[in-house]
PDB file of N, CA and C in Angstrom:
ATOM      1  N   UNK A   1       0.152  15.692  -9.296  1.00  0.00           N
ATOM      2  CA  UNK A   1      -0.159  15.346  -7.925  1.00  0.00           C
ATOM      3  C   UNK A   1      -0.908  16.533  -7.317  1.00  0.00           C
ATOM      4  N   UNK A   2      -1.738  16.550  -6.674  1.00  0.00           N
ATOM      5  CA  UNK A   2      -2.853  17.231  -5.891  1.00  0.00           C
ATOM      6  C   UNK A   2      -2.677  16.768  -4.086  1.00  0.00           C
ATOM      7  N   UNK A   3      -3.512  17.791  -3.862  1.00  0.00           N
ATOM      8  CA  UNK A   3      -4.116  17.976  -2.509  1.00  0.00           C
ATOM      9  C   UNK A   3      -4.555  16.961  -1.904  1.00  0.00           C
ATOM     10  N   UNK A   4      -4.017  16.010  -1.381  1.00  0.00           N
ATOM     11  CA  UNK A   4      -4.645  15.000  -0.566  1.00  0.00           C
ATOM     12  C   UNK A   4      -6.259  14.627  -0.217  1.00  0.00           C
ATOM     13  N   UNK A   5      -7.382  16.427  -0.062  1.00  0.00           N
ATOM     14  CA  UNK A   5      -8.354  16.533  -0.216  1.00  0.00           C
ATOM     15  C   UNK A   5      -8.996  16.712  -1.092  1.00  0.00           C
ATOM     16  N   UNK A   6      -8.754  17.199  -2.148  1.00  0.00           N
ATOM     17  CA  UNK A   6      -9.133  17.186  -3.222  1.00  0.00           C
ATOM     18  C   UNK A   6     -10.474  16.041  -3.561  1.00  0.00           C
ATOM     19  N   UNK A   7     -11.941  16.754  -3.953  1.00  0.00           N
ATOM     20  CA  UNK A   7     -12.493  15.970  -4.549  1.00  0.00           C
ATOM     21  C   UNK A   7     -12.446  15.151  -5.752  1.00  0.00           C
ATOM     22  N   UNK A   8     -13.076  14.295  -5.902  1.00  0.00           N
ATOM     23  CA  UNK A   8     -13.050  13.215  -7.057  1.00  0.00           C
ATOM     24  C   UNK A   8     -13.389  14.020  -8.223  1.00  0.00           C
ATOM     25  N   UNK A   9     -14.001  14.335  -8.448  1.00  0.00           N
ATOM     26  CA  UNK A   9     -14.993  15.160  -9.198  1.00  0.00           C
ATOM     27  C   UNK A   9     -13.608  16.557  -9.772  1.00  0.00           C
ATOM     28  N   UNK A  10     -13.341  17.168  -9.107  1.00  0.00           N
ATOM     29  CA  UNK A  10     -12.287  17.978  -9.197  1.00  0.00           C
ATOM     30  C   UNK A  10     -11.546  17.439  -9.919  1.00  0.00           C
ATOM     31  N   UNK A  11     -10.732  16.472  -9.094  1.00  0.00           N
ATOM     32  CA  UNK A  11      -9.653  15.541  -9.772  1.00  0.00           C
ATOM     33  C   UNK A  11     -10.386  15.361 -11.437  1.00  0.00           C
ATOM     34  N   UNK A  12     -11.169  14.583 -11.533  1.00  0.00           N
ATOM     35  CA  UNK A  12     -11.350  14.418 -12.913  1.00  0.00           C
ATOM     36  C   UNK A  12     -11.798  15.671 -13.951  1.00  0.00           C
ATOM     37  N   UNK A  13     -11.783  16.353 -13.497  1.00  0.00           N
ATOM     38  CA  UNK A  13     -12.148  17.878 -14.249  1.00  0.00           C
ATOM     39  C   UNK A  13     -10.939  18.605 -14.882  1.00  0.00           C
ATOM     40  N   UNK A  14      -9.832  18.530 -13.407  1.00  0.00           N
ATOM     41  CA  UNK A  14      -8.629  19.100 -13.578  1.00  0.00           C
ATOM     42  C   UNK A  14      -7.860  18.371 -14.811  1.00  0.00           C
ATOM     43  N   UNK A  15      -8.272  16.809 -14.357  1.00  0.00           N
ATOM     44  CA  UNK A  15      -7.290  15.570 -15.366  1.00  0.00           C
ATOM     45  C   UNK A  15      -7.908  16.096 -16.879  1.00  0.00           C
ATOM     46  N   UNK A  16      -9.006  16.625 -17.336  1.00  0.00           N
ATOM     47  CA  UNK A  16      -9.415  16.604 -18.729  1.00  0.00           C
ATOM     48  C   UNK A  16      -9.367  17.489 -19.113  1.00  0.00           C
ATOM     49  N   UNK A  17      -9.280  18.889 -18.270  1.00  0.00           N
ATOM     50  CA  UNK A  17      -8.525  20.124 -18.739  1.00  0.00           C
ATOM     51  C   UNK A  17      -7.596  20.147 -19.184  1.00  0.00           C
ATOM     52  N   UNK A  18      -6.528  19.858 -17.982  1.00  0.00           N
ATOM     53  CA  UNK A  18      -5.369  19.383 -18.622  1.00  0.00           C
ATOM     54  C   UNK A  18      -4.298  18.666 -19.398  1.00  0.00           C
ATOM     55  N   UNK A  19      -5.185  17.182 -19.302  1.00  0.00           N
ATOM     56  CA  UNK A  19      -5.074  16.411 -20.492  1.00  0.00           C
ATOM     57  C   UNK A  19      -4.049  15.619 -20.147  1.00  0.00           C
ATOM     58  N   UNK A  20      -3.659  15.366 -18.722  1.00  0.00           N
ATOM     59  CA  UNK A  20      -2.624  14.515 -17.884  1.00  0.00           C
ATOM     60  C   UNK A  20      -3.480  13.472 -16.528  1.00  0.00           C
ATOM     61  N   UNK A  21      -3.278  12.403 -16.252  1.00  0.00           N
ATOM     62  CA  UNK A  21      -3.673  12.088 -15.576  1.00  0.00           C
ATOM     63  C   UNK A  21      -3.223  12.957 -13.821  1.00  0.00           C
ATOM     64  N   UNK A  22      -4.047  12.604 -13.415  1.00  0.00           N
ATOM     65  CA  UNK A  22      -3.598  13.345 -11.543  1.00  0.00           C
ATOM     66  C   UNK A  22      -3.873  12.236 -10.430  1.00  0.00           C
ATOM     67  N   UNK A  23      -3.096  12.582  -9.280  1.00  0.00           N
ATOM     68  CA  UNK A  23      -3.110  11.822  -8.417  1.00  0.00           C
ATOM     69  C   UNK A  23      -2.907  12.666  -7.136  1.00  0.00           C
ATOM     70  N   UNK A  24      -4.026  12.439  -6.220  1.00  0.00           N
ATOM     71  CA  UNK A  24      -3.863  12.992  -5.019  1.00  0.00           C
ATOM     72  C   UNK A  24      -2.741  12.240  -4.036  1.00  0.00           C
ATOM     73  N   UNK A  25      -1.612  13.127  -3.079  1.00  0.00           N
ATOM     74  CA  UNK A  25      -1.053  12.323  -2.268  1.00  0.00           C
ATOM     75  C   UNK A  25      -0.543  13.435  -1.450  1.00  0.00           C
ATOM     76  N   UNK A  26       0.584  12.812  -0.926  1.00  0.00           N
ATOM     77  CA  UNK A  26       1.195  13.592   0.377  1.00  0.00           C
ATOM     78  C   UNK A  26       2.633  13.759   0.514  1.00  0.00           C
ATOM     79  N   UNK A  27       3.164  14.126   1.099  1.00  0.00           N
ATOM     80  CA  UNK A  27       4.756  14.530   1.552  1.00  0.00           C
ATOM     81  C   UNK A  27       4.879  14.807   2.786  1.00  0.00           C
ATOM     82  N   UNK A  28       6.261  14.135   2.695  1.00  0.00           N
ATOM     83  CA  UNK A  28       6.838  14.758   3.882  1.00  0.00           C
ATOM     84  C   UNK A  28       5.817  13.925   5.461  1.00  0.00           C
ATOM     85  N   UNK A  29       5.865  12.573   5.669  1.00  0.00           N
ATOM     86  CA  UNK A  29       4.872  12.401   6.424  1.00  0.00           C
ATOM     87  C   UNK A  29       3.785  12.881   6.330  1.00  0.00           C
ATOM     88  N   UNK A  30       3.021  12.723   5.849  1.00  0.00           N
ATOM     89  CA  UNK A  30       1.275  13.206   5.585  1.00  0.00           C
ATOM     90  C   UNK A  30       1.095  14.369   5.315  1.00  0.00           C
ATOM     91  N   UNK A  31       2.043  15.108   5.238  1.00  0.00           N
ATOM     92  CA  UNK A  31       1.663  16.899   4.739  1.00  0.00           C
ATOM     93  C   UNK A  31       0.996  16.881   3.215  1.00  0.00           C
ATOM     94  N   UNK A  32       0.183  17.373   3.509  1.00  0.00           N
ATOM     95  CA  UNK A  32      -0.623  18.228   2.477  1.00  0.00           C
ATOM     96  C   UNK A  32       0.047  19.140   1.810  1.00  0.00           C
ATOM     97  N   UNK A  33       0.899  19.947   1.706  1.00  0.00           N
ATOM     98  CA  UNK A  33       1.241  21.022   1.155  1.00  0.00           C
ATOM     99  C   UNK A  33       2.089  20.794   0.458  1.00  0.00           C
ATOM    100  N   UNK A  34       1.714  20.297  -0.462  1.00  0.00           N
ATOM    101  CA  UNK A  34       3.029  19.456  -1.915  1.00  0.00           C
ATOM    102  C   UNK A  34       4.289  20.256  -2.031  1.00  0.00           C
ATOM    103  N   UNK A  35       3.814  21.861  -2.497  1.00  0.00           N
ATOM    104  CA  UNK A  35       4.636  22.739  -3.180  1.00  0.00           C
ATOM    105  C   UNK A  35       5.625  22.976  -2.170  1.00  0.00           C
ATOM    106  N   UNK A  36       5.513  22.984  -0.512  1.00  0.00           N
ATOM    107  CA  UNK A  36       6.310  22.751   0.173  1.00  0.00           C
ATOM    108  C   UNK A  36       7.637  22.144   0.872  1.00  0.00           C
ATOM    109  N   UNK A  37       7.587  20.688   0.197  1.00  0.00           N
ATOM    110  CA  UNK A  37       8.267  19.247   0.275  1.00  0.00           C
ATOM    111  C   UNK A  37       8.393  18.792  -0.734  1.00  0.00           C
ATOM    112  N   UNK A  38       8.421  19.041  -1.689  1.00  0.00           N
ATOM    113  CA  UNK A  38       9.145  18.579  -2.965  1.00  0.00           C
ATOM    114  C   UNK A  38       9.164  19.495  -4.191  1.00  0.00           C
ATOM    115  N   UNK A  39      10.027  19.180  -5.013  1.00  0.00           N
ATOM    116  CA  UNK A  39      10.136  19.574  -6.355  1.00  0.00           C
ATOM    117  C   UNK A  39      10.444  18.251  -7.182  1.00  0.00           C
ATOM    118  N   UNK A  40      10.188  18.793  -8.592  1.00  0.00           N
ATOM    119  CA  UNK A  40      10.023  17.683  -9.277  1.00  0.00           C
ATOM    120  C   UNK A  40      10.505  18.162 -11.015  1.00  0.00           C
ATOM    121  N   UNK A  41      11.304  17.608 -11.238  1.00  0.00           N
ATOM    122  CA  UNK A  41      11.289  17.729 -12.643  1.00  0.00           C
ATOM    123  C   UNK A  41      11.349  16.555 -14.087  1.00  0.00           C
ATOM    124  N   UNK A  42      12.121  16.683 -15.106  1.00  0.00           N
ATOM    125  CA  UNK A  42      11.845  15.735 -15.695  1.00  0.00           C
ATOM    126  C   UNK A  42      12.665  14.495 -15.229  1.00  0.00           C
ATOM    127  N   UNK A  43      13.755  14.698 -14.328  1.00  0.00           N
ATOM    128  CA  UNK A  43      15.057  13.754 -14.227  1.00  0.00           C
ATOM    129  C   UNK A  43      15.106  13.177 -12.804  1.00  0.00           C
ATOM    130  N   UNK A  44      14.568  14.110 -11.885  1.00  0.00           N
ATOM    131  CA  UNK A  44      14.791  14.193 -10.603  1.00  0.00           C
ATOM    132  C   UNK A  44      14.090  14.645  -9.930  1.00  0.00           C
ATOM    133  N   UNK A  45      13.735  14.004  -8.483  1.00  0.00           N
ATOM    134  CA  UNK A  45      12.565  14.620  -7.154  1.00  0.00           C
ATOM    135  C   UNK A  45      13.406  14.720  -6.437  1.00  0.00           C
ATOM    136  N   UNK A  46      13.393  16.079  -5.693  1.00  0.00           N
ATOM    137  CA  UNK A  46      13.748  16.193  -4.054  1.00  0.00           C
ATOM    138  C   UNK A  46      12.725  16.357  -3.436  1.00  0.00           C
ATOM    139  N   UNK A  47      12.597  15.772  -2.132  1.00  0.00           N
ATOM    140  CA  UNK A  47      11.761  15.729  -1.409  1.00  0.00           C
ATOM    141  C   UNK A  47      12.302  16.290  -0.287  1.00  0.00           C
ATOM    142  N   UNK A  48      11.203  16.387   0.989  1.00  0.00           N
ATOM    143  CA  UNK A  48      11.317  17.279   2.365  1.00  0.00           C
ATOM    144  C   UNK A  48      12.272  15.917   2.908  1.00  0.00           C
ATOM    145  N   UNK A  49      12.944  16.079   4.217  1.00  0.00           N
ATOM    146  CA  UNK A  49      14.021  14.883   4.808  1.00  0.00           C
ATOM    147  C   UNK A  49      12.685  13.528   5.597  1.00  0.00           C
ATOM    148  N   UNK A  50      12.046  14.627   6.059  1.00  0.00           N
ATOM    149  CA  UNK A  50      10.449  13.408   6.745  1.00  0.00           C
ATOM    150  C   UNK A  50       9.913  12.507   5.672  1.00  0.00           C
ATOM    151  N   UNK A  51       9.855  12.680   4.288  1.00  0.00           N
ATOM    152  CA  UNK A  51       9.282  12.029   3.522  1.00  0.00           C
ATOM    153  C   UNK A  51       9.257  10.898   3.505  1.00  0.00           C
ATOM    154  N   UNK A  52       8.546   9.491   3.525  1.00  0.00           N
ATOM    155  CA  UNK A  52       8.571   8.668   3.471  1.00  0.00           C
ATOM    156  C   UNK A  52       8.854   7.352   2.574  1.00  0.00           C
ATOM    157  N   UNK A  53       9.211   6.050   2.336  1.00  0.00           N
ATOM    158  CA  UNK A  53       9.219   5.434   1.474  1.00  0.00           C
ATOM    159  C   UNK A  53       8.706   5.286   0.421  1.00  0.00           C
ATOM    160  N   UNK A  54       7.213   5.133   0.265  1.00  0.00           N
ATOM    161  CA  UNK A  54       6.042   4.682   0.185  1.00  0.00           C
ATOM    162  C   UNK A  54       6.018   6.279  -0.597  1.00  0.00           C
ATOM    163  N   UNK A  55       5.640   7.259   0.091  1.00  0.00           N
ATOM    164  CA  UNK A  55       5.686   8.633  -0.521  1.00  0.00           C
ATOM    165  C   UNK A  55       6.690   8.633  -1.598  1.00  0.00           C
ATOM    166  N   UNK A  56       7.882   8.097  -1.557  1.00  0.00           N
ATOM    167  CA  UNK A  56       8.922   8.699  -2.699  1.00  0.00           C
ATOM    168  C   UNK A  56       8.497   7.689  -3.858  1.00  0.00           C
ATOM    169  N   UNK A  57       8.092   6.387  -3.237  1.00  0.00           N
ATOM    170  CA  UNK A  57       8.071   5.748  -4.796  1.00  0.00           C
ATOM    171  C   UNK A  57       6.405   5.882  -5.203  1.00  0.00           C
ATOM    172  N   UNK A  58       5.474   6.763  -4.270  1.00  0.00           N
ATOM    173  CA  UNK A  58       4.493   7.039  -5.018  1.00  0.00           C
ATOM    174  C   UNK A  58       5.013   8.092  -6.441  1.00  0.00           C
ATOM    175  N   UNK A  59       5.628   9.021  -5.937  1.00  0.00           N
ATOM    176  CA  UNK A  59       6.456  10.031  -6.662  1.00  0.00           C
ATOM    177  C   UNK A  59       7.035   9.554  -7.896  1.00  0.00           C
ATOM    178  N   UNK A  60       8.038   8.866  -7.469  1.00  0.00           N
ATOM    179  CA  UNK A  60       8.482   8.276  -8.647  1.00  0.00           C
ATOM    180  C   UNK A  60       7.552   7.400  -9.845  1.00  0.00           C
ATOM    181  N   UNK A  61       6.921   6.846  -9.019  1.00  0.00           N
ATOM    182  CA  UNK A  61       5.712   6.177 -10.059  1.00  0.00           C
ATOM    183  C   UNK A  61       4.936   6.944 -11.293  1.00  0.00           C
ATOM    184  N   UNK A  62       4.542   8.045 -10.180  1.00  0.00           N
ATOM    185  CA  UNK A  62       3.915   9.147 -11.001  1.00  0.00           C
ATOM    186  C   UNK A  62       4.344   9.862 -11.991  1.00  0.00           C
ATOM    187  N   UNK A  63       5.308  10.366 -11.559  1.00  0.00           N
ATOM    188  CA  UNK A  63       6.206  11.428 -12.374  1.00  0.00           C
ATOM    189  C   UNK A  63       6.917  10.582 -13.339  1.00  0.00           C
ATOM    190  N   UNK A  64       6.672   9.177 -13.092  1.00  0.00           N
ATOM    191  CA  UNK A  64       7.843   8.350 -14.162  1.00  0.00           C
ATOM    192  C   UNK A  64       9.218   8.888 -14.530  1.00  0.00           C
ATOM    193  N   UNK A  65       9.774   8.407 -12.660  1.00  0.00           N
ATOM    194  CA  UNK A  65      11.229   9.013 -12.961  1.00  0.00           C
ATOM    195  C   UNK A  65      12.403   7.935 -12.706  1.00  0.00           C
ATOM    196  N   UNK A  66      11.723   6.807 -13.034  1.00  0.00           N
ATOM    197  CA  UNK A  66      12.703   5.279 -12.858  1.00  0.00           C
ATOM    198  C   UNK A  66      11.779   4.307 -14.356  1.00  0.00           C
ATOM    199  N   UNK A  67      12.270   4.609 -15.248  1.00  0.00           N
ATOM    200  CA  UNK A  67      11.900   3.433 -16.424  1.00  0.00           C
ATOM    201  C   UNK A  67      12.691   2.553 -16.457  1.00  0.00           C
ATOM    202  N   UNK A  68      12.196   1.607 -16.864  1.00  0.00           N
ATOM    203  CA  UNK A  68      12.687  -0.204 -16.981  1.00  0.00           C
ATOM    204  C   UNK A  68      13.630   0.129 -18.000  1.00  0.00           C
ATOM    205  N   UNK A  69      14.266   0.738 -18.884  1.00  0.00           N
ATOM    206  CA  UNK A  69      15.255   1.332 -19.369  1.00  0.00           C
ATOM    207  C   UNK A  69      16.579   1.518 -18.504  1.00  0.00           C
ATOM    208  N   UNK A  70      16.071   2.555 -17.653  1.00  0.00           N
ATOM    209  CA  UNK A  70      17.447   3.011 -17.125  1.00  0.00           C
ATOM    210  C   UNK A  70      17.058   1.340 -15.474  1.00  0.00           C
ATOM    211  N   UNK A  71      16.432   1.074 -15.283  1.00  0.00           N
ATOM    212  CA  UNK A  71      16.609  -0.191 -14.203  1.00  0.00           C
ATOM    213  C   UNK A  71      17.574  -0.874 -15.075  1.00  0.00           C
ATOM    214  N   UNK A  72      17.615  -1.377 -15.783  1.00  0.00           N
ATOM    215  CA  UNK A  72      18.730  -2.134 -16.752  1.00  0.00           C
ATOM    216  C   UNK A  72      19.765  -1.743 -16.986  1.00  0.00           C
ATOM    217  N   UNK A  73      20.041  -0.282 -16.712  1.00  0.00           N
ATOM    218  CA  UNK A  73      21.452  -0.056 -17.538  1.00  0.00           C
ATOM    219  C   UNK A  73      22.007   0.330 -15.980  1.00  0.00           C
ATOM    220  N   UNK A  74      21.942  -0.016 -14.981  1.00  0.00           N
ATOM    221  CA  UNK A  74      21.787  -0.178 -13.731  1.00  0.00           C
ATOM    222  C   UNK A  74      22.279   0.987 -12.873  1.00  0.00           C
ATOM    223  N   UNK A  75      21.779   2.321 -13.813  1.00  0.00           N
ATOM    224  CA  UNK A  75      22.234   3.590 -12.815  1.00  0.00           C
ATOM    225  C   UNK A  75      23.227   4.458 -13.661  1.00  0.00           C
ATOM    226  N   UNK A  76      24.023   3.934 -14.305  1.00  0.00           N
ATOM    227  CA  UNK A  76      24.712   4.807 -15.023  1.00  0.00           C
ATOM    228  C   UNK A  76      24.317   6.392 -15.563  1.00  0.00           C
ATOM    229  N   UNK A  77      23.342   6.484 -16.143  1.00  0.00           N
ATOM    230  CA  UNK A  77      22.912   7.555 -16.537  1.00  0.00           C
ATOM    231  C   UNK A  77      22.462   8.529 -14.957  1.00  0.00           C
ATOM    232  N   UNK A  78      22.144   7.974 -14.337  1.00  0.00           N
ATOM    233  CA  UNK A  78      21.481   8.600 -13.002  1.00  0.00           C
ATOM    234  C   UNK A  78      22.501   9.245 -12.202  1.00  0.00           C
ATOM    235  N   UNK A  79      23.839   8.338 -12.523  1.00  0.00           N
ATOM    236  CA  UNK A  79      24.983   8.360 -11.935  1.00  0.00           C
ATOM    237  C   UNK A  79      25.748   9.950 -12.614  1.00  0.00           C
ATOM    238  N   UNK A  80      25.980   9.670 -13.742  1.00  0.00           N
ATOM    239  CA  UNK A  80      26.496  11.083 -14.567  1.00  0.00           C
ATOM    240  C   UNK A  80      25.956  11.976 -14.627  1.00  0.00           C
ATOM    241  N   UNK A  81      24.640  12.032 -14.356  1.00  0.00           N
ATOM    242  CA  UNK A  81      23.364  13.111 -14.162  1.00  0.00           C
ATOM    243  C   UNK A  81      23.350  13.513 -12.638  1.00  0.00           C
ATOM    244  N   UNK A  82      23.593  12.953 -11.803  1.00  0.00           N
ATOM    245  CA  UNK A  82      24.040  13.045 -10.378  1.00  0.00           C
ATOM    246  C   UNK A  82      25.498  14.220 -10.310  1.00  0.00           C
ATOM    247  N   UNK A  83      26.471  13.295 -11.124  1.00  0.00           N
ATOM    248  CA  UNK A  83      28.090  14.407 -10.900  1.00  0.00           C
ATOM    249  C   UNK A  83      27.870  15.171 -11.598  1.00  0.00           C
ATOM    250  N   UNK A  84      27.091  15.425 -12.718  1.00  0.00           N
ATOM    251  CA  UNK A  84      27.123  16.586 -13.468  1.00  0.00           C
ATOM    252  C   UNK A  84      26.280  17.768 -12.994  1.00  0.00           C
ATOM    253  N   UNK A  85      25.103  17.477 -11.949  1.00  0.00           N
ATOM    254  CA  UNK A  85      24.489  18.439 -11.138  1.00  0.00           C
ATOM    255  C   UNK A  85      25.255  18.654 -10.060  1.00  0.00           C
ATOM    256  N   UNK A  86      26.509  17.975  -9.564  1.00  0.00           N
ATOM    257  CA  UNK A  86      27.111  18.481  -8.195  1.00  0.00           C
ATOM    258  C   UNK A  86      28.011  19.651  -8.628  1.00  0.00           C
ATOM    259  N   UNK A  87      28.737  19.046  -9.668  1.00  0.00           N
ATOM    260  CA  UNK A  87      29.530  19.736 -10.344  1.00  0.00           C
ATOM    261  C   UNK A  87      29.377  21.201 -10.864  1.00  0.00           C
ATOM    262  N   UNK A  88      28.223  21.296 -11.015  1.00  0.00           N
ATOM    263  CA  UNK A  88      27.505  22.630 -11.310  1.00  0.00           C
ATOM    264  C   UNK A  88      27.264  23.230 -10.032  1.00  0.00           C
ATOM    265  N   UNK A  89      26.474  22.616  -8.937  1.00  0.00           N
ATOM    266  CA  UNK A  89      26.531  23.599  -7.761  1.00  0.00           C
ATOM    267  C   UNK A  89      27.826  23.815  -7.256  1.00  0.00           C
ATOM    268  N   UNK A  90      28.718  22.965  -7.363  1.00  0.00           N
ATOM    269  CA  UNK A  90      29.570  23.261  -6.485  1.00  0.00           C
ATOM    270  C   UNK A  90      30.279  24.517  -7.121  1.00  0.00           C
ATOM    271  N   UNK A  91      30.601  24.711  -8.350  1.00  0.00           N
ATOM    272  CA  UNK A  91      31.232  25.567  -9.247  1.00  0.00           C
ATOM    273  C   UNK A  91      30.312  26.515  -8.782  1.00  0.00           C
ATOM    274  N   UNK A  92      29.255  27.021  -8.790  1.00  0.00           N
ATOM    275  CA  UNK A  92      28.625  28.009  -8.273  1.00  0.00           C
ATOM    276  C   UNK A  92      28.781  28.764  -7.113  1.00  0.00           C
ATOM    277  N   UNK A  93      28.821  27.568  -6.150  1.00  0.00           N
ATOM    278  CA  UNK A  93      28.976  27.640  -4.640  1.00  0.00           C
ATOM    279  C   UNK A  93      30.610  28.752  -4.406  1.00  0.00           C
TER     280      UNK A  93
END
């Protein structure tokens, strides 16, 4: 995900360097400043609290962090991956 402004041209330069597709968008209500309002990894997005609908399941789309896999097994894994990250902060905390 990129800069909302980001040229076309860019975009496709960056995409063949890197060898991943890209997608310009936004957070956090229209903010531009990605690195700001979210993180992202292989399992899980947090986003800024303003973020929008539409914004999170652009996110999710992208990052492919909801497969027709786990839609079927109806959360379970998301679920144990959920207590097993609380469980860790909280032990920290």
């Amino acid at each position: 995900m990129v800069h909302p402004r980001t040229s076309l041209e860019d975009i496709e330069e960056l995409s063949s360097l890197l060898q991943v597709p890209l997608v310009a968008g936004t957070v956090n209500r229209g903010s531009d400043v990605l690195g700001g309002g979210m993180v992202v990894n292989d399992f899980a997005a947090f986003c800024g609290l303003d973020t929008t609908g539409t914004e999170i399941s652009v996110i999710e789309s992208i990052f492919k962090l909801q497969t027709q896999q786990q839609k079927h097994q109806g959360g379970q894994q998301q679920q144990s991956l959920v207590a097993g990250m609380r469980a860790s902060l909280i032990d920290q905390l």
